[in-house]
PDB file of N, CA and C in Angstrom:
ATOM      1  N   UNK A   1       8.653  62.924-180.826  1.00  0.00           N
ATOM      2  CA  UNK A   1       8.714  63.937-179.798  1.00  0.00           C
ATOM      3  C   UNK A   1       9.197  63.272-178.508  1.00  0.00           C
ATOM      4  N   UNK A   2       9.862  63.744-177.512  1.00  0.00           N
ATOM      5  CA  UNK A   2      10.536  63.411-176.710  1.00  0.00           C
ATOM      6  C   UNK A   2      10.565  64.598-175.296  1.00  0.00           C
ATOM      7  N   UNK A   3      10.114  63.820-174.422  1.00  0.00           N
ATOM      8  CA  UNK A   3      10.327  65.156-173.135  1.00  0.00           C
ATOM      9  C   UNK A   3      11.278  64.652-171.901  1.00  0.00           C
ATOM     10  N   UNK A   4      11.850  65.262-171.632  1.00  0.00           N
ATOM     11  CA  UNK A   4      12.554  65.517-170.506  1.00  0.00           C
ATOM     12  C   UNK A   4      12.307  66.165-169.597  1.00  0.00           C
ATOM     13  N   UNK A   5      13.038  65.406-168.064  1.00  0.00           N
ATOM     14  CA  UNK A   5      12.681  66.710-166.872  1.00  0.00           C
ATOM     15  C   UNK A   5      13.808  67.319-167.142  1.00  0.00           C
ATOM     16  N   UNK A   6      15.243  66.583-167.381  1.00  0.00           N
ATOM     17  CA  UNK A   6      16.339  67.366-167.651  1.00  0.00           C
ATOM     18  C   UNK A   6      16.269  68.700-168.189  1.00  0.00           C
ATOM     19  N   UNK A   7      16.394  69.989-167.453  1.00  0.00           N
ATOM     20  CA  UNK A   7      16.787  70.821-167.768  1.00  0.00           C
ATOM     21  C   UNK A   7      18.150  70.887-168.941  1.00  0.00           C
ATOM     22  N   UNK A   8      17.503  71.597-170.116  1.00  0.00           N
ATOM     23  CA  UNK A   8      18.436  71.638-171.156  1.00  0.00           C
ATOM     24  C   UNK A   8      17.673  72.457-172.620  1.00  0.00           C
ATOM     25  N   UNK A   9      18.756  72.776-173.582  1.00  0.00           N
ATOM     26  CA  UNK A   9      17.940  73.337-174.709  1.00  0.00           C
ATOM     27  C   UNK A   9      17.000  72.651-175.363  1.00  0.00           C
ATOM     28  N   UNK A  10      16.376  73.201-176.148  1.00  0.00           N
ATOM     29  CA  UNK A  10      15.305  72.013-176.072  1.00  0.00           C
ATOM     30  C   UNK A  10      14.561  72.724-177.545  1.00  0.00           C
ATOM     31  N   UNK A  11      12.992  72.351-178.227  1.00  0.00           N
ATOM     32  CA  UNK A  11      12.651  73.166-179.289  1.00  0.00           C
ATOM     33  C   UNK A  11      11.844  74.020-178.791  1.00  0.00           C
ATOM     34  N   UNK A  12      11.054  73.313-177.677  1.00  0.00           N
ATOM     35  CA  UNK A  12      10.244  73.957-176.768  1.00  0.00           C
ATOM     36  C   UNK A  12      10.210  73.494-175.404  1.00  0.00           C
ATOM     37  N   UNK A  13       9.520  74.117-174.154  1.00  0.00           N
ATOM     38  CA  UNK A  13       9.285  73.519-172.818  1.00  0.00           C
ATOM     39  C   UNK A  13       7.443  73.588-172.669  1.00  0.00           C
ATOM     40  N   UNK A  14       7.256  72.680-171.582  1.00  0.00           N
ATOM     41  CA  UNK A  14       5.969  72.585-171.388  1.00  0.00           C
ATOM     42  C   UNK A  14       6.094  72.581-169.666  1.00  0.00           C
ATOM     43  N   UNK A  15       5.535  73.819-168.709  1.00  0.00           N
ATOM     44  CA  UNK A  15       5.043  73.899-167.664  1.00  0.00           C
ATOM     45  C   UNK A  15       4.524  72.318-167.019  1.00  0.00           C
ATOM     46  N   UNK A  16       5.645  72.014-166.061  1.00  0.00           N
ATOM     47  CA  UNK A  16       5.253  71.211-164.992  1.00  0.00           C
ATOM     48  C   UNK A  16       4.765  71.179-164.304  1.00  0.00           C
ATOM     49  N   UNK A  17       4.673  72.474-163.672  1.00  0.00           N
ATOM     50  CA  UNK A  17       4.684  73.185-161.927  1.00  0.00           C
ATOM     51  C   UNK A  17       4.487  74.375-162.135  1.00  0.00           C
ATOM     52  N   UNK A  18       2.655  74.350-161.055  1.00  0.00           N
ATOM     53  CA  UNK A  18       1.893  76.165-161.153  1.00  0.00           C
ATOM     54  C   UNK A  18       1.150  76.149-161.874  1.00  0.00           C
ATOM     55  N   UNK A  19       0.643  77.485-161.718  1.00  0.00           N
ATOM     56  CA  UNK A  19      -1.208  77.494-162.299  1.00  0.00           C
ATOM     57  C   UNK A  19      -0.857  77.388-163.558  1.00  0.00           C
ATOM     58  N   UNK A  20       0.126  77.138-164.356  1.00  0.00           N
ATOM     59  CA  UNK A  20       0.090  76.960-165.667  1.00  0.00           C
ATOM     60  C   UNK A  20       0.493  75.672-166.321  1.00  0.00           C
ATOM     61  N   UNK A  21       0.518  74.651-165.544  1.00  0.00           N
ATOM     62  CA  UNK A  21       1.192  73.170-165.652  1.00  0.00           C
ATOM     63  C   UNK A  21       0.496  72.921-167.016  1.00  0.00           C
ATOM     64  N   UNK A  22       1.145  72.117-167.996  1.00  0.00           N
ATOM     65  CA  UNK A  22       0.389  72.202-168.999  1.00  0.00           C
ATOM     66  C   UNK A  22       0.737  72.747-170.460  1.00  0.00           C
ATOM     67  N   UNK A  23       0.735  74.109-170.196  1.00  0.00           N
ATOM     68  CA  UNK A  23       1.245  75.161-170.958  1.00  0.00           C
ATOM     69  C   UNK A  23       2.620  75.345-171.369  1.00  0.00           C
ATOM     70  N   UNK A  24       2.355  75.192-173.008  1.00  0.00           N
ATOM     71  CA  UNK A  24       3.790  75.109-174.083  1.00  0.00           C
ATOM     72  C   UNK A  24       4.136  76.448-173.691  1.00  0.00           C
ATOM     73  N   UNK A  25       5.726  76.643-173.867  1.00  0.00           N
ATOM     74  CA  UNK A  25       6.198  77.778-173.724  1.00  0.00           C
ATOM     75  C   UNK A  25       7.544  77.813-175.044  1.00  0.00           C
ATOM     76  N   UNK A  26       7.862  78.784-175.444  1.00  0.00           N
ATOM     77  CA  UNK A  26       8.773  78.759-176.536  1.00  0.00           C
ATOM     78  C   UNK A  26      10.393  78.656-175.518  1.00  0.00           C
ATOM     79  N   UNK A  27       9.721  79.336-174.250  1.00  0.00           N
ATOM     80  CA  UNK A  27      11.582  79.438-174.154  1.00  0.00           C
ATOM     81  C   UNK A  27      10.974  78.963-172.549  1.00  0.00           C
ATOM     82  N   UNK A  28      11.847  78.498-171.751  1.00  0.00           N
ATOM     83  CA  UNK A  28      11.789  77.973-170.333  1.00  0.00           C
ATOM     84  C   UNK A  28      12.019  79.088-169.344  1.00  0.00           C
ATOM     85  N   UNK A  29      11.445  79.406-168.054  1.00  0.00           N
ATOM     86  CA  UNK A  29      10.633  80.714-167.515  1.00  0.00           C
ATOM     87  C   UNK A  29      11.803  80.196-165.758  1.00  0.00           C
ATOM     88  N   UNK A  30      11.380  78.899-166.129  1.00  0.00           N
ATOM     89  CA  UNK A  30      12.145  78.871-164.884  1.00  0.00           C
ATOM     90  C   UNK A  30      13.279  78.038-164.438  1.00  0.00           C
ATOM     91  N   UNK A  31      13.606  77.471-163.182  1.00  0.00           N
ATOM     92  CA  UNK A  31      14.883  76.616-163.098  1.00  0.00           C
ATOM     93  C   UNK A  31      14.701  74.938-163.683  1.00  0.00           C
ATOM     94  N   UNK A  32      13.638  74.669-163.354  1.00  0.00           N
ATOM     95  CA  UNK A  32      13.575  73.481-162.963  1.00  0.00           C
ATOM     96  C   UNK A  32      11.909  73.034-162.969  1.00  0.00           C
ATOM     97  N   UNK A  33      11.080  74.108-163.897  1.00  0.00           N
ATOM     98  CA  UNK A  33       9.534  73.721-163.526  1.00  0.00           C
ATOM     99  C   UNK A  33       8.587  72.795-165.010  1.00  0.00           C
ATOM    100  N   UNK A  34       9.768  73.003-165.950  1.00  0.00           N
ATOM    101  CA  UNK A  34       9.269  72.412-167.169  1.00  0.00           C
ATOM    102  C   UNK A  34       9.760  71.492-167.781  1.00  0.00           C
ATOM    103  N   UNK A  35       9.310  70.829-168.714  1.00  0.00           N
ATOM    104  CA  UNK A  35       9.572  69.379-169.659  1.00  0.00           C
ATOM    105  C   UNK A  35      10.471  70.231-170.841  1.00  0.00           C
ATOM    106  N   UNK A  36      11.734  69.678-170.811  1.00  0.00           N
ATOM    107  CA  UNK A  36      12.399  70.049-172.473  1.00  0.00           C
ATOM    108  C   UNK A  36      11.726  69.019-173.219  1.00  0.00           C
ATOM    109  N   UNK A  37      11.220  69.558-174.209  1.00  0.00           N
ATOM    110  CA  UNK A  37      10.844  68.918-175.700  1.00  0.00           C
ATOM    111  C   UNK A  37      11.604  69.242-176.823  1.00  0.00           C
ATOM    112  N   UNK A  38      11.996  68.067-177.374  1.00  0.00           N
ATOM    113  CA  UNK A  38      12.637  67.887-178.189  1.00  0.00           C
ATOM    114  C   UNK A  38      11.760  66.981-179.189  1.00  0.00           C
ATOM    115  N   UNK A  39      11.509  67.685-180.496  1.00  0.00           N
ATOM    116  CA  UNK A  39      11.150  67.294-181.290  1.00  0.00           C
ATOM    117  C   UNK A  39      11.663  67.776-183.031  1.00  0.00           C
ATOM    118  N   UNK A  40      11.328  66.747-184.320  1.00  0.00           N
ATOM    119  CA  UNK A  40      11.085  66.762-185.251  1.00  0.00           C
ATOM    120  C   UNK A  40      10.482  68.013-186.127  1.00  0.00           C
ATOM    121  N   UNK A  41       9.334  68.165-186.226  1.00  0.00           N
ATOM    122  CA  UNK A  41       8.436  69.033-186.249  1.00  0.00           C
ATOM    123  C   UNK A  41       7.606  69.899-184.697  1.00  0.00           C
ATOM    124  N   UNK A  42       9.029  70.768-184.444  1.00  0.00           N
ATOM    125  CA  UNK A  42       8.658  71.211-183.679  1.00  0.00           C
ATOM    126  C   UNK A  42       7.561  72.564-183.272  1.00  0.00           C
ATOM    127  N   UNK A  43       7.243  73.001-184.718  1.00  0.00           N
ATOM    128  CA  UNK A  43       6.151  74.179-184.384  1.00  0.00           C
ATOM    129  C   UNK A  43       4.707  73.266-184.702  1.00  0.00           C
ATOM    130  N   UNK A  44       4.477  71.988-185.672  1.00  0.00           N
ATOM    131  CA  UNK A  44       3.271  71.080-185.408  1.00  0.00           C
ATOM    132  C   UNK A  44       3.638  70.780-183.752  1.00  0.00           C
ATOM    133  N   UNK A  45       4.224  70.378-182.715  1.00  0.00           N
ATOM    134  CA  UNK A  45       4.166  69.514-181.715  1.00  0.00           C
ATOM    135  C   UNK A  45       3.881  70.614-180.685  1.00  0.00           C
ATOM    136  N   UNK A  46       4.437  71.832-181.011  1.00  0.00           N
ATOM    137  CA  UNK A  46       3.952  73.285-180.169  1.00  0.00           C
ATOM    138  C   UNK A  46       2.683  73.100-179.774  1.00  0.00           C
ATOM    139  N   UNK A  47       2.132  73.230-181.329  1.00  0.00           N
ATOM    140  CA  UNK A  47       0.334  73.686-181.645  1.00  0.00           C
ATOM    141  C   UNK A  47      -0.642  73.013-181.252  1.00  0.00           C
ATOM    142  N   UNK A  48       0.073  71.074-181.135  1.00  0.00           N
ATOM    143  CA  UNK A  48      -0.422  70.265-180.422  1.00  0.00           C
ATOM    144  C   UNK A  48      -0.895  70.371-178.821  1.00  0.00           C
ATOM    145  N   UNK A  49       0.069  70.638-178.136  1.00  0.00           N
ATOM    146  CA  UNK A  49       0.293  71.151-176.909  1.00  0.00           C
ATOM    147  C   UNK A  49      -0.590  72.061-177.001  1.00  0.00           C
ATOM    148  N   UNK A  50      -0.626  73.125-177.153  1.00  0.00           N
ATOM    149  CA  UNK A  50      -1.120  74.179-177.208  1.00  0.00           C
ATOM    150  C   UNK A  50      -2.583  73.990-177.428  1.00  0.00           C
ATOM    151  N   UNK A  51      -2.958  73.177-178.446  1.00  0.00           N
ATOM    152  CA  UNK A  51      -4.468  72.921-178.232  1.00  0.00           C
ATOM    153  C   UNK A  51      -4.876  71.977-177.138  1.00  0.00           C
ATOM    154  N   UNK A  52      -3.996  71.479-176.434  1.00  0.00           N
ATOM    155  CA  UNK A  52      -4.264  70.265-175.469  1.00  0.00           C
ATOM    156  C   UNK A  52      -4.654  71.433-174.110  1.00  0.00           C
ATOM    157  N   UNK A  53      -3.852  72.373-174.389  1.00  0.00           N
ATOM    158  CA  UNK A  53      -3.962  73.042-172.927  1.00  0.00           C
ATOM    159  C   UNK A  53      -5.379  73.842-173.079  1.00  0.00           C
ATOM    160  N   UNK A  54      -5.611  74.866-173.964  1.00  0.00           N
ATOM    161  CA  UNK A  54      -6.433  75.451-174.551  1.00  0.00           C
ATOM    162  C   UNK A  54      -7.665  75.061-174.021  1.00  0.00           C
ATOM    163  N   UNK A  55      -7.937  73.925-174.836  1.00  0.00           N
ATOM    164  CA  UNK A  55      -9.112  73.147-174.805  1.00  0.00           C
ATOM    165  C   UNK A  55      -8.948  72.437-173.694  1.00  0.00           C
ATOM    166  N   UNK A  56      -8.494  72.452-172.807  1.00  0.00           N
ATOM    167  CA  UNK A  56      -8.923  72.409-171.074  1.00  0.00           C
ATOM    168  C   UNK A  56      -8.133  70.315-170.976  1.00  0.00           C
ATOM    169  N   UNK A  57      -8.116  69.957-171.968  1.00  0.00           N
ATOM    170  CA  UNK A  57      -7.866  68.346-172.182  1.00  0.00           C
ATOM    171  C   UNK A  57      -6.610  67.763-171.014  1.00  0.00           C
ATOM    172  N   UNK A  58      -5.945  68.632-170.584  1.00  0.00           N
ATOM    173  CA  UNK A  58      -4.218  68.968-169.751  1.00  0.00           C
ATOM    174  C   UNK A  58      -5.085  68.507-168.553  1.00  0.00           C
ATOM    175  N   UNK A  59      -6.115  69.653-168.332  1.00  0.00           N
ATOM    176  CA  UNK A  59      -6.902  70.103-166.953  1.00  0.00           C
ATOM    177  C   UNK A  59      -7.248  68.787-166.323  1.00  0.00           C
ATOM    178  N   UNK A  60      -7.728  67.498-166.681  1.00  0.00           N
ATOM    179  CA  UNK A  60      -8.097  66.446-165.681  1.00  0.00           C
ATOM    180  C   UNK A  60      -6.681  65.344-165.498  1.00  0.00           C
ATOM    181  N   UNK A  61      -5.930  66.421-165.958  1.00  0.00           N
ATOM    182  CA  UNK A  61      -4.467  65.507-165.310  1.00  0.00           C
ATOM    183  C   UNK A  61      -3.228  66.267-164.548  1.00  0.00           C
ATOM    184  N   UNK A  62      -4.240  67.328-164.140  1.00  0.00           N
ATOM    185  CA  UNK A  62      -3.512  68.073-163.651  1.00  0.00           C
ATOM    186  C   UNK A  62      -4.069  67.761-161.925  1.00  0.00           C
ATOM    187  N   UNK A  63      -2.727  67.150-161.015  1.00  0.00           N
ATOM    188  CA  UNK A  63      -2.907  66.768-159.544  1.00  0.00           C
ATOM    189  C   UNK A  63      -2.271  68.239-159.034  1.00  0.00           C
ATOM    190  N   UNK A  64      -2.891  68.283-157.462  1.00  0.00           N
ATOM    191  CA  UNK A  64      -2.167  68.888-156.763  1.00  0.00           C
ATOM    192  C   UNK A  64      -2.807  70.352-156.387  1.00  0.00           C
ATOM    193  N   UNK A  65      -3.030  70.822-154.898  1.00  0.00           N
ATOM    194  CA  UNK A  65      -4.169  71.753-154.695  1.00  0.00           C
ATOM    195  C   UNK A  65      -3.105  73.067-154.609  1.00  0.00           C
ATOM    196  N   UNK A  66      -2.472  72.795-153.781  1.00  0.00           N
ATOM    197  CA  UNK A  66      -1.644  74.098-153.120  1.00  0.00           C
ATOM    198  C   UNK A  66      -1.045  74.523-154.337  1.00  0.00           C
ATOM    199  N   UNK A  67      -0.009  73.286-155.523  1.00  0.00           N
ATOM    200  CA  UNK A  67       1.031  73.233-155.652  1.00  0.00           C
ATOM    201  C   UNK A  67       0.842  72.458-157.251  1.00  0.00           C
ATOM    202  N   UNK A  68      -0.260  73.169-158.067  1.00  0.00           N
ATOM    203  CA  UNK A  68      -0.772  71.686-159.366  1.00  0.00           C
ATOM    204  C   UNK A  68       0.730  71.242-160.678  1.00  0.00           C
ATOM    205  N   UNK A  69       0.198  70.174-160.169  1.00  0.00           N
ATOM    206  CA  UNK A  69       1.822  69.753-161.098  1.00  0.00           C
ATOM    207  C   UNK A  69       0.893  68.917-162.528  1.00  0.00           C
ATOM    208  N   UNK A  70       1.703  68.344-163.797  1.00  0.00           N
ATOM    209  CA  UNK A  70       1.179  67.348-164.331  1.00  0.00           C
ATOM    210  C   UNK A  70       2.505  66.657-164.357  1.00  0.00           C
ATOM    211  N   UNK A  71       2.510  65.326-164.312  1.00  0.00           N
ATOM    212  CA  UNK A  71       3.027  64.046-164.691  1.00  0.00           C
ATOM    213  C   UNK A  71       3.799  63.856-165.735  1.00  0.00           C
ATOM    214  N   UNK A  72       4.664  63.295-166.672  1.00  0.00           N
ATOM    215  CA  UNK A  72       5.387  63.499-167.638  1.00  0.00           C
ATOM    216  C   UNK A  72       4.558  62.344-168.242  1.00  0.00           C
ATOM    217  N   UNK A  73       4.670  60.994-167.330  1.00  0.00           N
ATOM    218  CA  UNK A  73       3.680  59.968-168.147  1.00  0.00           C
ATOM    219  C   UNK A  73       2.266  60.443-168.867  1.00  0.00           C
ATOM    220  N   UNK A  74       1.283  61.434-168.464  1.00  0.00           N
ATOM    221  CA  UNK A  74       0.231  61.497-168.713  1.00  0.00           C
ATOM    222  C   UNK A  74       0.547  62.916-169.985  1.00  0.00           C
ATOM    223  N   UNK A  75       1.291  63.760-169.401  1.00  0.00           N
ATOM    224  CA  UNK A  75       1.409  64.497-170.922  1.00  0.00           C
ATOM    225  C   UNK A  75       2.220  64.122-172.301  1.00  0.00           C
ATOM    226  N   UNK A  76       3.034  62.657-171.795  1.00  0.00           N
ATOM    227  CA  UNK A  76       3.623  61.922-173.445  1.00  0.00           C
ATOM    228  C   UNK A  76       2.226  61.071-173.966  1.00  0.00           C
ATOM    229  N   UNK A  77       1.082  60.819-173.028  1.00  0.00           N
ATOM    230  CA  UNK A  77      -0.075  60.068-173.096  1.00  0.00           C
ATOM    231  C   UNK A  77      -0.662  60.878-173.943  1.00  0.00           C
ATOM    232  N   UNK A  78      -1.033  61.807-173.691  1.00  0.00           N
ATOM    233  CA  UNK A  78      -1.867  63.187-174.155  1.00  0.00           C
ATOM    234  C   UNK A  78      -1.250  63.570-175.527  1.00  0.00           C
ATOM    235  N   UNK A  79      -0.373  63.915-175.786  1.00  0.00           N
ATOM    236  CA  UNK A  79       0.577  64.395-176.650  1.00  0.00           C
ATOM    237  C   UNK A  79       0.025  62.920-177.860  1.00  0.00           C
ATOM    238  N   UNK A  80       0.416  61.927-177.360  1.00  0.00           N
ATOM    239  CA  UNK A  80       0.738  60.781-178.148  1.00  0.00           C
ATOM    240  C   UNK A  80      -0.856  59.998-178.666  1.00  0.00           C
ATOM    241  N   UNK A  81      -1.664  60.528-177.961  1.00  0.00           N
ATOM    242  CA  UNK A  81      -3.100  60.075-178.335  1.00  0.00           C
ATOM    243  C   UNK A  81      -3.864  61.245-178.782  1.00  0.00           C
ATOM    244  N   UNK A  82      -3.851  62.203-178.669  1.00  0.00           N
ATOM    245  CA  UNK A  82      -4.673  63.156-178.974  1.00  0.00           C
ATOM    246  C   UNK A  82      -4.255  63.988-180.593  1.00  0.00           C
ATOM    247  N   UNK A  83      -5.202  63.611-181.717  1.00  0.00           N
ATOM    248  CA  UNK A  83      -5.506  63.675-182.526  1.00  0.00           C
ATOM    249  C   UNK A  83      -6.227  65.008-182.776  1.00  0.00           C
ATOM    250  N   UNK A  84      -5.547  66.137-183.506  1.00  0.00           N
ATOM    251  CA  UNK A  84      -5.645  66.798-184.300  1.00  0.00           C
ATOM    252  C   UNK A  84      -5.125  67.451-185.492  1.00  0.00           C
ATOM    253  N   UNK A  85      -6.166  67.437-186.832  1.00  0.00           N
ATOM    254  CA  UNK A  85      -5.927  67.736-188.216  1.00  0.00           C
ATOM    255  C   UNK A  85      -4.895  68.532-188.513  1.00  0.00           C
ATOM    256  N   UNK A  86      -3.765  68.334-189.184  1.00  0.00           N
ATOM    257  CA  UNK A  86      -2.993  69.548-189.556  1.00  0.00           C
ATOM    258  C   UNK A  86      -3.457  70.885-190.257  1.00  0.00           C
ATOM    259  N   UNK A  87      -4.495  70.939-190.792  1.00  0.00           N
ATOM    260  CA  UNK A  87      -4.944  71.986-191.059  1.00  0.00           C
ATOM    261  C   UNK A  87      -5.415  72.905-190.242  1.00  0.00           C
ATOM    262  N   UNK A  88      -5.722  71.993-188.780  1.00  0.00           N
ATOM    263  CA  UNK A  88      -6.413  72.929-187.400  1.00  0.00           C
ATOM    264  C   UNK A  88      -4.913  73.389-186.931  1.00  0.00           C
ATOM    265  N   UNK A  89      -3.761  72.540-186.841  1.00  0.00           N
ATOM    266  CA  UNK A  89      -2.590  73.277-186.171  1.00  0.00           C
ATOM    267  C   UNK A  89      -2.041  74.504-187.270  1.00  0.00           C
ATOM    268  N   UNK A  90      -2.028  74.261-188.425  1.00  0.00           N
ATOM    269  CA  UNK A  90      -1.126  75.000-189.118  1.00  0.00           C
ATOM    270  C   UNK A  90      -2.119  76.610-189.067  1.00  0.00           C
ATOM    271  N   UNK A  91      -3.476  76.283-188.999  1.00  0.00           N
ATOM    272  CA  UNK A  91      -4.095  77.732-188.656  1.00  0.00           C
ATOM    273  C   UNK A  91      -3.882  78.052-187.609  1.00  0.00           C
ATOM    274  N   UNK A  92      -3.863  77.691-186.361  1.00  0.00           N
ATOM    275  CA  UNK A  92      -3.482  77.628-184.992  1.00  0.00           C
ATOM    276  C   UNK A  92      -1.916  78.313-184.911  1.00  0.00           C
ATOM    277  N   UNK A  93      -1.074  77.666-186.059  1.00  0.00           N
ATOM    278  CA  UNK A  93       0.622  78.287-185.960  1.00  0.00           C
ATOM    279  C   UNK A  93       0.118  79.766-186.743  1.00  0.00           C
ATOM    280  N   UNK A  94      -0.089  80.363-187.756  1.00  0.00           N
ATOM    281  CA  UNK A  94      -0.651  81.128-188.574  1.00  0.00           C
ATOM    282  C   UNK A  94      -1.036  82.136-187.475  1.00  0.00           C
ATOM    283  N   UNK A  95      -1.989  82.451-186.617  1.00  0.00           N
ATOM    284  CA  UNK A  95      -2.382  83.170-185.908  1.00  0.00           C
ATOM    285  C   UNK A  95      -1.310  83.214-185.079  1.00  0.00           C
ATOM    286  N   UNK A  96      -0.442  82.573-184.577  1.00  0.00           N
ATOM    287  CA  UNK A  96       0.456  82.163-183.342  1.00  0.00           C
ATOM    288  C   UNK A  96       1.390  83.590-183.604  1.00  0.00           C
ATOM    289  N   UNK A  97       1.987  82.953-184.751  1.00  0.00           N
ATOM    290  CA  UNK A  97       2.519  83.862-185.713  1.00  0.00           C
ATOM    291  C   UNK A  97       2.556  85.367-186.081  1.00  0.00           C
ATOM    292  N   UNK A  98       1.159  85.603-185.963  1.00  0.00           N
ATOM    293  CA  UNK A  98       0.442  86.998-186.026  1.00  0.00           C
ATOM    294  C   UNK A  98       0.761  87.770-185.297  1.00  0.00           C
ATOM    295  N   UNK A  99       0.098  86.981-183.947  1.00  0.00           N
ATOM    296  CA  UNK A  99      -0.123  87.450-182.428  1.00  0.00           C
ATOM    297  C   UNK A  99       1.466  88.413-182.302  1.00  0.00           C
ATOM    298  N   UNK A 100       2.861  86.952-182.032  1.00  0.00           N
ATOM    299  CA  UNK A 100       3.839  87.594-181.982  1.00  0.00           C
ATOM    300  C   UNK A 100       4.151  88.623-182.313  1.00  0.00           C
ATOM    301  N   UNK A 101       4.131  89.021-183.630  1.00  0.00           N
ATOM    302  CA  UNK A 101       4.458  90.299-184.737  1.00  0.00           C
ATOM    303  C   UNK A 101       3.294  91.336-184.078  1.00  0.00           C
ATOM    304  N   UNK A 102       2.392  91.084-183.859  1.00  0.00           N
ATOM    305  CA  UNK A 102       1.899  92.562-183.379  1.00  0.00           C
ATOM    306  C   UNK A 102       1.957  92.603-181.711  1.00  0.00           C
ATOM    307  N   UNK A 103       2.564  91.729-181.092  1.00  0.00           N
ATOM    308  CA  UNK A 103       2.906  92.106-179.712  1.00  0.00           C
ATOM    309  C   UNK A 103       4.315  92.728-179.944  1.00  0.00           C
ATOM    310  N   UNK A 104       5.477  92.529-180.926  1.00  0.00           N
ATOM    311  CA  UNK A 104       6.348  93.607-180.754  1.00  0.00           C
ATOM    312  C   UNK A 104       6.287  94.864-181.240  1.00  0.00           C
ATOM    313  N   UNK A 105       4.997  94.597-181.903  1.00  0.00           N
ATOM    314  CA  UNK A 105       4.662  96.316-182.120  1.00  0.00           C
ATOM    315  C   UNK A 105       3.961  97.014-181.605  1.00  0.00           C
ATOM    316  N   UNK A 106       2.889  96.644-180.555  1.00  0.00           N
ATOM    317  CA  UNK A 106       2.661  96.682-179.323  1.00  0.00           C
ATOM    318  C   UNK A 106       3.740  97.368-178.325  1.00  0.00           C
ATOM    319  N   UNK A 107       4.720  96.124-178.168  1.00  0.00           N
ATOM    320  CA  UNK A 107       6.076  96.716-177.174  1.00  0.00           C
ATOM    321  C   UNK A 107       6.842  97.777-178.125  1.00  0.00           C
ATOM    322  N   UNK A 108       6.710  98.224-179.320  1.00  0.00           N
ATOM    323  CA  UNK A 108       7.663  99.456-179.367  1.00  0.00           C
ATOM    324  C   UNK A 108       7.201 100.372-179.201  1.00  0.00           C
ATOM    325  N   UNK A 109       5.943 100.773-179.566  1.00  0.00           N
ATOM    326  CA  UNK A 109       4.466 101.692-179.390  1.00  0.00           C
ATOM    327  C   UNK A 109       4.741 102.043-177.954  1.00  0.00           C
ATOM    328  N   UNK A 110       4.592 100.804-176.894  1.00  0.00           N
ATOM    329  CA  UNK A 110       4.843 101.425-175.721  1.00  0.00           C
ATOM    330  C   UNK A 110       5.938 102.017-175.296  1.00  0.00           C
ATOM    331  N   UNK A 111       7.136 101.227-175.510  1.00  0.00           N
ATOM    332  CA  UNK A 111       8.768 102.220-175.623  1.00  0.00           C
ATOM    333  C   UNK A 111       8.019 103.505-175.956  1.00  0.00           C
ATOM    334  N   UNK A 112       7.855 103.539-176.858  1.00  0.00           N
ATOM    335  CA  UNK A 112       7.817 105.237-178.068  1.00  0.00           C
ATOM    336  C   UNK A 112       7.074 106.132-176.728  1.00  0.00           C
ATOM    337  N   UNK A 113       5.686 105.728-176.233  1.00  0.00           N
ATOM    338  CA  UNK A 113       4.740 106.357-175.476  1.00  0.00           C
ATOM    339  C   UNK A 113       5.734 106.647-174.053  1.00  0.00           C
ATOM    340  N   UNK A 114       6.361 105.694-173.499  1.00  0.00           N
ATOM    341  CA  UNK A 114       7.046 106.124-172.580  1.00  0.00           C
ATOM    342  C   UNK A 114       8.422 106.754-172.630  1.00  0.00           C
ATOM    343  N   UNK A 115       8.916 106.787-173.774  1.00  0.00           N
ATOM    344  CA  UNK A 115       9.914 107.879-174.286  1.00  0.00           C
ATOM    345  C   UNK A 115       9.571 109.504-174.411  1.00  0.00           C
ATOM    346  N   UNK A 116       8.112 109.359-175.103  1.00  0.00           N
ATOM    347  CA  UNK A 116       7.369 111.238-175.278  1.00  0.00           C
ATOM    348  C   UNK A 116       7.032 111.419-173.807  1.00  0.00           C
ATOM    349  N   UNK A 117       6.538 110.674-172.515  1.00  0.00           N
ATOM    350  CA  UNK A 117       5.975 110.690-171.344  1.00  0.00           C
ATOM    351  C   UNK A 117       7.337 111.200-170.920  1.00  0.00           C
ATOM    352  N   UNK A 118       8.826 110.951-171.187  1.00  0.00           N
ATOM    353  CA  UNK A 118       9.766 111.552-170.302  1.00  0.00           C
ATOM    354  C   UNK A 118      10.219 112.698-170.881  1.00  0.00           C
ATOM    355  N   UNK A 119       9.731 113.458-171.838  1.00  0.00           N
ATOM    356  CA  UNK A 119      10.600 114.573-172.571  1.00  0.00           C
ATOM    357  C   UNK A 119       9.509 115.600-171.374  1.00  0.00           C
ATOM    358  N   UNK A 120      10.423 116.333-171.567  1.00  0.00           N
ATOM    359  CA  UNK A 120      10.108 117.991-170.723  1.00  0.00           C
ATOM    360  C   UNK A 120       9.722 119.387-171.488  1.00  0.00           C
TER     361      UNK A 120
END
């Protein structure tokens, strides 16, 4: 696994900068506020992340009051020492998985509701 500040495509990004420093993201939100990751097994290295933030583990390396940033050194640290079972990520991807599929059915439900809300 490999992170960058370089803005670029990537498998995933991870929040640098803001109340969400920390936090894996599938696609990059902003100009210039996240780590491109580039990895191998990139939905295990997601789930990794993802439990790092979760479970609060991100949180005591996260500096900065106004403005909380994390470090690139301390989240390849984190990433690279923190040990969890593939059976905890692959249930972790499994639900991930879920979630998605019923949030776009969620968002068509709402389309649909605000489509009957405009008929006359």
């Amino acid at each position: 696994m490999k992170l960058s500040t370089i803005r670029k495509e990537a498998n995933f990004y991870i929040a640098r900068v803001g109340s969400k420093a920390g936090m894996p993201m599938w696609s990059n939100y902003t100009a210039n506020n996240a780590f491109s990751v580039e990895s191998d097994t990139p939905e295990r290295d997601y789930q990794l992340a993802l439990h790092l933030y979760r479970s609060g583990a991100i949180g005591a390396f996260v500096i900065g009051t106004c403005q909380p940033s994390v470090r690139k050194r301390d989240m390849v640290r984190l990433l690279d020492n923190h040990i969890v079972s593939d059976n905890v990520l692959s249930k972790m991807a499994t639900i991930g998985n879920l979630v998605r599929v019923k949030e776009a059915e969620l968002d068509k439900l709402k389309q649909l509701q605000l489509a009957i809300s405009r008929c006359k």
